[in-house]
PDB file of N, CA and C in Angstrom:
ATOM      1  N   UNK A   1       0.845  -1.188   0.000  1.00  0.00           N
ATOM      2  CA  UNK A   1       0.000   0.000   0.000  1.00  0.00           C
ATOM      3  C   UNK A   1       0.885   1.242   0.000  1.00  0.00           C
ATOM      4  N   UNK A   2       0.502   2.370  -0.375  1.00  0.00           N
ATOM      5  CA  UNK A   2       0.732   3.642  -0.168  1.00  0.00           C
ATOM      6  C   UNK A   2       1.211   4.746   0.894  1.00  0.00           C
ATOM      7  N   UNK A   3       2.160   5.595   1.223  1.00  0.00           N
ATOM      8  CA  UNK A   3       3.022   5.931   1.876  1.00  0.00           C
ATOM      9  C   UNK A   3       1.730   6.484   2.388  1.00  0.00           C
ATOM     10  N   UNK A   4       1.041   7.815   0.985  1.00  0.00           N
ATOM     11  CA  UNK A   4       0.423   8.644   1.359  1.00  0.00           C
ATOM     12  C   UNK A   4      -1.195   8.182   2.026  1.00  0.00           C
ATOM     13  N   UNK A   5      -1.431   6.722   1.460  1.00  0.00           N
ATOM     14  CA  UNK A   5      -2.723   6.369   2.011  1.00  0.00           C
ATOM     15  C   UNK A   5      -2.596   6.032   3.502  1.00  0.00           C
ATOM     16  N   UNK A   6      -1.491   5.219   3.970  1.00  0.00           N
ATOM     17  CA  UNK A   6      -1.360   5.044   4.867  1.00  0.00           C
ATOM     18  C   UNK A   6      -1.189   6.511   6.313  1.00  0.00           C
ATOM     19  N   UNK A   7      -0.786   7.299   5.276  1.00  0.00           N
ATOM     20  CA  UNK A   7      -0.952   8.535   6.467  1.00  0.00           C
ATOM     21  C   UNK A   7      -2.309   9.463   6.370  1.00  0.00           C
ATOM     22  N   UNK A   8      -2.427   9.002   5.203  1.00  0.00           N
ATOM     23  CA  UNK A   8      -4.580   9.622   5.676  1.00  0.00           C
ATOM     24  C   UNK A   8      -5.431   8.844   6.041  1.00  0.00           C
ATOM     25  N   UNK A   9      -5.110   7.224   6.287  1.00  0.00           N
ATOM     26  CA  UNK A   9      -5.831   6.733   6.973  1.00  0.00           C
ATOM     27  C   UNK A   9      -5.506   6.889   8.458  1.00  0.00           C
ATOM     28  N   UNK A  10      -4.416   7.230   8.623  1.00  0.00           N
ATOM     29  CA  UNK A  10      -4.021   7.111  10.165  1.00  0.00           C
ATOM     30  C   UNK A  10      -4.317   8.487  10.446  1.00  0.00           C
ATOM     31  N   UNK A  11      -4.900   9.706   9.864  1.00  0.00           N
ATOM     32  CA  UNK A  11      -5.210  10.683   9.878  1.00  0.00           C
ATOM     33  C   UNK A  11      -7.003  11.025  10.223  1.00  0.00           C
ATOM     34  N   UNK A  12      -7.410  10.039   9.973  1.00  0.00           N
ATOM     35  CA  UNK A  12      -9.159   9.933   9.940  1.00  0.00           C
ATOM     36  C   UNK A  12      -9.291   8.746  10.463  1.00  0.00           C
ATOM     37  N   UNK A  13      -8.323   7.453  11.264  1.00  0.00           N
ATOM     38  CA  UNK A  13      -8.673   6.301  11.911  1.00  0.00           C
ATOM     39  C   UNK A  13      -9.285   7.250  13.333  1.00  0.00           C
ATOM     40  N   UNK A  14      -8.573   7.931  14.139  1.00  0.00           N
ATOM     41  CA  UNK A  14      -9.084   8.272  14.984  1.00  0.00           C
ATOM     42  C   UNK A  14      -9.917   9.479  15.236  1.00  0.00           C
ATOM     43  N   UNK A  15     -10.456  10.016  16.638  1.00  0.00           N
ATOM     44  CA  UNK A  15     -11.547  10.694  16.541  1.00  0.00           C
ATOM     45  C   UNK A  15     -11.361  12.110  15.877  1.00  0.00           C
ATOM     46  N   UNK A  16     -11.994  12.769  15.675  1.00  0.00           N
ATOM     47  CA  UNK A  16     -11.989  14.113  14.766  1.00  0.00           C
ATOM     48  C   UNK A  16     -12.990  14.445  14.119  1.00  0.00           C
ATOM     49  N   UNK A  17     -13.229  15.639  13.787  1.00  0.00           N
ATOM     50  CA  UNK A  17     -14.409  16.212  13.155  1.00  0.00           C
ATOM     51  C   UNK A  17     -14.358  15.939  11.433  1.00  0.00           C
ATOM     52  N   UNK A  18     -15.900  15.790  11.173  1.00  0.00           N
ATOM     53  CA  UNK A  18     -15.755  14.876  10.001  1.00  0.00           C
ATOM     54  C   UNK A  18     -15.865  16.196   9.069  1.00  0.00           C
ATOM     55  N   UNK A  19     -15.166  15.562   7.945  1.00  0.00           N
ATOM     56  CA  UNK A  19     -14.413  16.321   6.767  1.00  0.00           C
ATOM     57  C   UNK A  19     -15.588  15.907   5.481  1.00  0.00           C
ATOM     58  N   UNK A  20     -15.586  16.147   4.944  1.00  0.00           N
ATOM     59  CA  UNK A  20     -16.231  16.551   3.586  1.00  0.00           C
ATOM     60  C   UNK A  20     -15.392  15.563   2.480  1.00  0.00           C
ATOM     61  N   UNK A  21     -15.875  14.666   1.491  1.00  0.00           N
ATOM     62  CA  UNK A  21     -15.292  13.968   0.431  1.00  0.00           C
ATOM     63  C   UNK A  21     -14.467  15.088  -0.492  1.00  0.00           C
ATOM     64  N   UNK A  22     -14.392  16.098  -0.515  1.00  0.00           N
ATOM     65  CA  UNK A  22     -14.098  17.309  -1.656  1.00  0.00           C
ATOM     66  C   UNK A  22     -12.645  17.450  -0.627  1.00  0.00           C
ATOM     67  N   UNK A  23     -12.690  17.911   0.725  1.00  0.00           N
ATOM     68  CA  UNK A  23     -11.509  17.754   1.810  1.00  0.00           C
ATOM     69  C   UNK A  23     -10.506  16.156   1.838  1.00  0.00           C
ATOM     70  N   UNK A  24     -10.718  15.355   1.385  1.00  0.00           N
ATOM     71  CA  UNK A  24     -10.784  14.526   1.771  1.00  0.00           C
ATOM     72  C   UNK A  24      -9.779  14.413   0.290  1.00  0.00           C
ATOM     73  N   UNK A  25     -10.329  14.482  -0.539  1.00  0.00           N
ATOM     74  CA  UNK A  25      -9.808  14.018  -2.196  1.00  0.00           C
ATOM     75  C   UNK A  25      -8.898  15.083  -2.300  1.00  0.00           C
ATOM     76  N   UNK A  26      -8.517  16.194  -1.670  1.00  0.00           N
ATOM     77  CA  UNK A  26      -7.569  17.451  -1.764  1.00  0.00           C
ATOM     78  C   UNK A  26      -6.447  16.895  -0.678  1.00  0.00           C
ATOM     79  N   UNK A  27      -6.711  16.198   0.203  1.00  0.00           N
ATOM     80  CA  UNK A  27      -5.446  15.787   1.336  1.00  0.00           C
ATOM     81  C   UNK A  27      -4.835  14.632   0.484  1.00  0.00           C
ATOM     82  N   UNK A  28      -5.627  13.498   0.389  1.00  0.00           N
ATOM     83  CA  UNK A  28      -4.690  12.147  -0.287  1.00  0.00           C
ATOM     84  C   UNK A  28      -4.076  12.943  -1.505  1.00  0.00           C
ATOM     85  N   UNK A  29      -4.731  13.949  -2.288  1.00  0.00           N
ATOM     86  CA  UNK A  29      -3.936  14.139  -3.590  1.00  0.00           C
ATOM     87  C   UNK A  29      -2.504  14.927  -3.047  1.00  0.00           C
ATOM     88  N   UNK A  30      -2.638  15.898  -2.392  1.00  0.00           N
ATOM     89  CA  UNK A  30      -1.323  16.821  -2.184  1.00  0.00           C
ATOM     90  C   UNK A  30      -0.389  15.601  -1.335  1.00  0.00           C
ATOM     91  N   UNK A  31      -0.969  14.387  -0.591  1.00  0.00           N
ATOM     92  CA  UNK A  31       0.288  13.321   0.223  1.00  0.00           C
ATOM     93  C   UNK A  31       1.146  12.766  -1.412  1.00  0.00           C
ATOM     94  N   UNK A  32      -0.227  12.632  -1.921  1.00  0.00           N
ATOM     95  CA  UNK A  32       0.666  11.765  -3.037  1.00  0.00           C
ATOM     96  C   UNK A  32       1.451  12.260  -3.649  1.00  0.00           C
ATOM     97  N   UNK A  33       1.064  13.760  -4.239  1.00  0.00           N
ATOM     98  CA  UNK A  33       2.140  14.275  -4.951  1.00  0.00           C
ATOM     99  C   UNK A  33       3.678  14.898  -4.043  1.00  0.00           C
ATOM    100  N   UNK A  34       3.408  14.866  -2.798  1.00  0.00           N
ATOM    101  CA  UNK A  34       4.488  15.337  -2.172  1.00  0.00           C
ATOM    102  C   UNK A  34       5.418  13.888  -1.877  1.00  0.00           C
ATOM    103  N   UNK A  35       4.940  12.569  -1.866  1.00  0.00           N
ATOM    104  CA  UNK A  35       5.458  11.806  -1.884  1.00  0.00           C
ATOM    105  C   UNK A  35       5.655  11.004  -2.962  1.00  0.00           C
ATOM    106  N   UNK A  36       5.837  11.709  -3.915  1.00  0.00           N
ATOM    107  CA  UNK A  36       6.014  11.221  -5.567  1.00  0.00           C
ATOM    108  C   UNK A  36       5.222  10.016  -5.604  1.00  0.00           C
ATOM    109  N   UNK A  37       4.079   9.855  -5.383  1.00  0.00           N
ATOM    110  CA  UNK A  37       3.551   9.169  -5.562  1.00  0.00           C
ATOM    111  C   UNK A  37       2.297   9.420  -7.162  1.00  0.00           C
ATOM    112  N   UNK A  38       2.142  10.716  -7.105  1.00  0.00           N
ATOM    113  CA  UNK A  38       1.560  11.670  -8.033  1.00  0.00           C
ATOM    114  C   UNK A  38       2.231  12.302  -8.724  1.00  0.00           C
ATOM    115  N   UNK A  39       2.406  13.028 -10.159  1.00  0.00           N
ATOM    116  CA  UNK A  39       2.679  14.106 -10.682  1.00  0.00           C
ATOM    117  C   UNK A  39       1.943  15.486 -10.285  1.00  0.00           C
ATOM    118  N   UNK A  40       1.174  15.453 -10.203  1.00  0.00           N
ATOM    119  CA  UNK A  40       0.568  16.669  -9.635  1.00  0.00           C
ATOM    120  C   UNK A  40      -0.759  16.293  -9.411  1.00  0.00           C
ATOM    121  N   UNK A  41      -1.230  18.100  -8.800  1.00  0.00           N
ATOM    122  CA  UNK A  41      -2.136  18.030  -7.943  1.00  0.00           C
ATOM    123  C   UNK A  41      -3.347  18.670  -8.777  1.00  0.00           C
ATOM    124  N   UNK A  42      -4.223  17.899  -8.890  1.00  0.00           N
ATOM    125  CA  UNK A  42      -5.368  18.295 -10.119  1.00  0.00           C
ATOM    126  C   UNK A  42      -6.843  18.729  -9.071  1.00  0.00           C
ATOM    127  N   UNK A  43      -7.479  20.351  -9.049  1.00  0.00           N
ATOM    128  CA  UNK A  43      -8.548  20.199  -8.435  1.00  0.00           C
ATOM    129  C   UNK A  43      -9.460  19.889  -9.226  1.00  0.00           C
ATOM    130  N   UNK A  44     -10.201  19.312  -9.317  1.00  0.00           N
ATOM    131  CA  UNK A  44     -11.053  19.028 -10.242  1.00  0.00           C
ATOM    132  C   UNK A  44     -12.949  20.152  -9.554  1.00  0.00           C
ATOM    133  N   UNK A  45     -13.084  21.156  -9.353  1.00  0.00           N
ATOM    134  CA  UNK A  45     -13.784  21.673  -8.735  1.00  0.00           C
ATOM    135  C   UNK A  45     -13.873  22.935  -9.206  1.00  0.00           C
ATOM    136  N   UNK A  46     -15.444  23.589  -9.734  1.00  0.00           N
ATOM    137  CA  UNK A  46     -14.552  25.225  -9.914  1.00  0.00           C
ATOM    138  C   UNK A  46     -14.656  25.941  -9.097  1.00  0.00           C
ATOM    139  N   UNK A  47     -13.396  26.802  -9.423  1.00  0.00           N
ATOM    140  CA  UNK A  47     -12.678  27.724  -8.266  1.00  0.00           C
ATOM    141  C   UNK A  47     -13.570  28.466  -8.429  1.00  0.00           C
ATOM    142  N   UNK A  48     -13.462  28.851  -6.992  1.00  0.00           N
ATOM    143  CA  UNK A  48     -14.689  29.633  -6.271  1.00  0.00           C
ATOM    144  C   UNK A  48     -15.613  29.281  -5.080  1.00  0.00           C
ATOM    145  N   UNK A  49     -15.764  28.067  -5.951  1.00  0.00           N
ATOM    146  CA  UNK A  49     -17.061  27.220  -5.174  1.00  0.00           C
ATOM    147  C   UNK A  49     -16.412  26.696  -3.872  1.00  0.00           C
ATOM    148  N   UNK A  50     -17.659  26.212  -3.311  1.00  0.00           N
ATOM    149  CA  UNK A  50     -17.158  25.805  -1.826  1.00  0.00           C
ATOM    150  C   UNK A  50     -16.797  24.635  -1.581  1.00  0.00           C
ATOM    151  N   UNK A  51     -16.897  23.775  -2.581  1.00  0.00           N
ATOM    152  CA  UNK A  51     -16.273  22.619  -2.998  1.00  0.00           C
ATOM    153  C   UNK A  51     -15.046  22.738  -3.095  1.00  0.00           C
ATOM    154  N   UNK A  52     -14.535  23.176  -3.896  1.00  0.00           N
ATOM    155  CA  UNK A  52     -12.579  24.158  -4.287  1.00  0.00           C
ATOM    156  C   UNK A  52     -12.134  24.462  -2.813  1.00  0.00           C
ATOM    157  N   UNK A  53     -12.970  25.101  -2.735  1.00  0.00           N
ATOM    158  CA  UNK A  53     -12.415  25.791  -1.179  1.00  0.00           C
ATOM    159  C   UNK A  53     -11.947  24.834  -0.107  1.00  0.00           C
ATOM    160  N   UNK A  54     -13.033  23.400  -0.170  1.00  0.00           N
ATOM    161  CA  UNK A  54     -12.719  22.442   0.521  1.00  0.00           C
ATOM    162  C   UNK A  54     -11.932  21.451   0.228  1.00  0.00           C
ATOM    163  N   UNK A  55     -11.336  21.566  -0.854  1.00  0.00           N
ATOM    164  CA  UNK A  55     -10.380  20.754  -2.149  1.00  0.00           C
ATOM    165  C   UNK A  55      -8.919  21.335  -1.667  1.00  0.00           C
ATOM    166  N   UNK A  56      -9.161  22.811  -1.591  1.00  0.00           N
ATOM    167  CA  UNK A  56      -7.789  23.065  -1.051  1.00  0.00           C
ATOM    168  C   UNK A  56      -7.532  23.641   0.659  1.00  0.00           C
ATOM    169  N   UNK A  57      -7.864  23.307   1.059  1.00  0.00           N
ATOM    170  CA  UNK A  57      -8.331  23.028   2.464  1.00  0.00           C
ATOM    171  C   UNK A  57      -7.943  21.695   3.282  1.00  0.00           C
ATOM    172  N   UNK A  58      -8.004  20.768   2.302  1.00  0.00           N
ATOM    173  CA  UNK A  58      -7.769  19.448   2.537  1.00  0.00           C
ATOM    174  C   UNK A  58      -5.911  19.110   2.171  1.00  0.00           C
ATOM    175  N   UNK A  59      -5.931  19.971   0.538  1.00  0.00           N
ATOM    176  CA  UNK A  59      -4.428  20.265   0.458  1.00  0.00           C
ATOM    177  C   UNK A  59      -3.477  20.645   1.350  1.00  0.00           C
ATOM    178  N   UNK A  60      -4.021  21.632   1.814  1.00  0.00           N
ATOM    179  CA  UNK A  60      -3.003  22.374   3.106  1.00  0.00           C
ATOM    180  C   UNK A  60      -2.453  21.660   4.155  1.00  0.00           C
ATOM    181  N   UNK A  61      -4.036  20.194   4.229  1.00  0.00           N
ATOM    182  CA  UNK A  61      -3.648  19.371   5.405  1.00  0.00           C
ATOM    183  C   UNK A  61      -2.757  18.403   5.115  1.00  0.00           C
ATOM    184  N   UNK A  62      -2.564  18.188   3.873  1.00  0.00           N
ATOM    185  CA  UNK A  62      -2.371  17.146   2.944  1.00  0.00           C
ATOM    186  C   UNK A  62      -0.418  17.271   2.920  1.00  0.00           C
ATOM    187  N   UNK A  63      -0.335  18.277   2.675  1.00  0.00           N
ATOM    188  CA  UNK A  63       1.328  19.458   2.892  1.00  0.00           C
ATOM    189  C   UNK A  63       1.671  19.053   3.957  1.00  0.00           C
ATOM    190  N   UNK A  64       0.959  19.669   4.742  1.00  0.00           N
ATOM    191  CA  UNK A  64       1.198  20.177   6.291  1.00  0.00           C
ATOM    192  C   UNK A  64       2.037  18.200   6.302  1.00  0.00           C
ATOM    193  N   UNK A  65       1.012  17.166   6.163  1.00  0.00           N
ATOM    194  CA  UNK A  65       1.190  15.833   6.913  1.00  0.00           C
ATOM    195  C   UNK A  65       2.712  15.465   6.157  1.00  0.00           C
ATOM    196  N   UNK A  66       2.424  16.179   4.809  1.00  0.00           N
ATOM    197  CA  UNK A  66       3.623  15.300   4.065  1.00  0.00           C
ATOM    198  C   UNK A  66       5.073  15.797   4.880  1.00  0.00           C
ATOM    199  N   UNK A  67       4.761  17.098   4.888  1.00  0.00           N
ATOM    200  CA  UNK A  67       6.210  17.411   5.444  1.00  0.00           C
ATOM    201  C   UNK A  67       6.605  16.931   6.813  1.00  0.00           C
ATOM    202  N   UNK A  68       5.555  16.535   7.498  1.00  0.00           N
ATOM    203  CA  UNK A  68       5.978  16.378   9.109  1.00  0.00           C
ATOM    204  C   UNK A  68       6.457  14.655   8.611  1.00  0.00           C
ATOM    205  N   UNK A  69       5.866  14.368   7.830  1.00  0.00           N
ATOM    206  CA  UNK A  69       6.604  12.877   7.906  1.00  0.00           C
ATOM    207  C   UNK A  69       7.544  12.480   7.017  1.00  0.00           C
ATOM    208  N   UNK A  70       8.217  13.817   5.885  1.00  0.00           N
ATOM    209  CA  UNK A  70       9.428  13.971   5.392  1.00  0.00           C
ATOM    210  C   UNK A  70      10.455  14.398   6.711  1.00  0.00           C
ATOM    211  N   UNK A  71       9.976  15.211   7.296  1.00  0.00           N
ATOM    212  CA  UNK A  71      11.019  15.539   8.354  1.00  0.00           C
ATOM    213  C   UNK A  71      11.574  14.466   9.298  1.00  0.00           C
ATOM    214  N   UNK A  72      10.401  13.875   9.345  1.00  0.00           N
ATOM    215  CA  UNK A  72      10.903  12.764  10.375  1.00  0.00           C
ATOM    216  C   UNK A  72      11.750  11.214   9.444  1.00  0.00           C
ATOM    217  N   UNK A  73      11.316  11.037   8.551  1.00  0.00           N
ATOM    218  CA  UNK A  73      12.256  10.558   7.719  1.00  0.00           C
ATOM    219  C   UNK A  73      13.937  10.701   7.511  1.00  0.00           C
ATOM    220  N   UNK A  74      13.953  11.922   7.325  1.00  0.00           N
ATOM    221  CA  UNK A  74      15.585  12.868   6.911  1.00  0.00           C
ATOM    222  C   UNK A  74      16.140  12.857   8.365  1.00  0.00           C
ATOM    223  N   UNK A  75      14.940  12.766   9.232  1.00  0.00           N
ATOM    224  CA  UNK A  75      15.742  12.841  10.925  1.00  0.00           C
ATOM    225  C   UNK A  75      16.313  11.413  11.152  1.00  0.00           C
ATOM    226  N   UNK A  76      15.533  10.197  11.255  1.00  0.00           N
ATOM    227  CA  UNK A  76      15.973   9.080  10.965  1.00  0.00           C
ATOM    228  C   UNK A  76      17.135   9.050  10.003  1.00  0.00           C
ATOM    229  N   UNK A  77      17.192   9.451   8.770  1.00  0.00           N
ATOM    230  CA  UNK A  77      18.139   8.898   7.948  1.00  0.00           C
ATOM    231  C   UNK A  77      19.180   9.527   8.494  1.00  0.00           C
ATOM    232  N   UNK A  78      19.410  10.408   9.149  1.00  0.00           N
ATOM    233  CA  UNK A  78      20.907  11.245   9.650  1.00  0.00           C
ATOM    234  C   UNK A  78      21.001  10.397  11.036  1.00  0.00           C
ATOM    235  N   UNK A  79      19.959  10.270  11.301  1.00  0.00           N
ATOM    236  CA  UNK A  79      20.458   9.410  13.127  1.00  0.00           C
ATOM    237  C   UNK A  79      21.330   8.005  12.664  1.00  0.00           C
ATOM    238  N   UNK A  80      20.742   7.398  11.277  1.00  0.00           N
ATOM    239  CA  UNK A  80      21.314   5.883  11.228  1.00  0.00           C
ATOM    240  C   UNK A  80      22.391   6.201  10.107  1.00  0.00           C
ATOM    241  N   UNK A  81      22.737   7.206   9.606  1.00  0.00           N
ATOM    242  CA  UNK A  81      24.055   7.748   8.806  1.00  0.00           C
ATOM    243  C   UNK A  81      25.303   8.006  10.178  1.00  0.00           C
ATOM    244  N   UNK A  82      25.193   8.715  11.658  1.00  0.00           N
ATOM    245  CA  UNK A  82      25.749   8.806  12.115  1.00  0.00           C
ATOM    246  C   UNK A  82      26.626   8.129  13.433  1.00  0.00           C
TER     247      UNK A  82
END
């Protein structure tokens, strides 16, 4: 399975306020593409709408996760380099 699925499921396994499918399809897309798992990040929604809004909304969260678990990656790889 998937780097990025595996961190949006572990992202919505536990409790939290429920998100919107439009939020939801904007987080797995920005994990994937930050974890080359994707070429890019396609909204499929038009901008404006509150759909979009929640498309990239979900992105932000989507960033936000990729990088905290790139960081912790590069932290590992320097702890077992040294």
């Amino acid at each position: 399975m998937s780097k990025a699925y595996d961190i949006f499921r572990e992202a919505f396994d536990g409790p939290r306020d429920p998100r919107s499918d439009e939020y939801k399809n904007g987080m797995i897309d920005a994990l994937r593409f930050r974890l080359g798992e994707a070429s890019e990040v396609r909204c499929g929604y038009r901008i404006g709408s509150a759909q979009a809004d929640a498309y990239f909304a979900g992105c932000d969260e989507g960033h936000l996760r990729a990088r905290e678990y790139l960081e912790k990656v590069r932290v590992g790889a320097a702890g077992e380099a040294a």
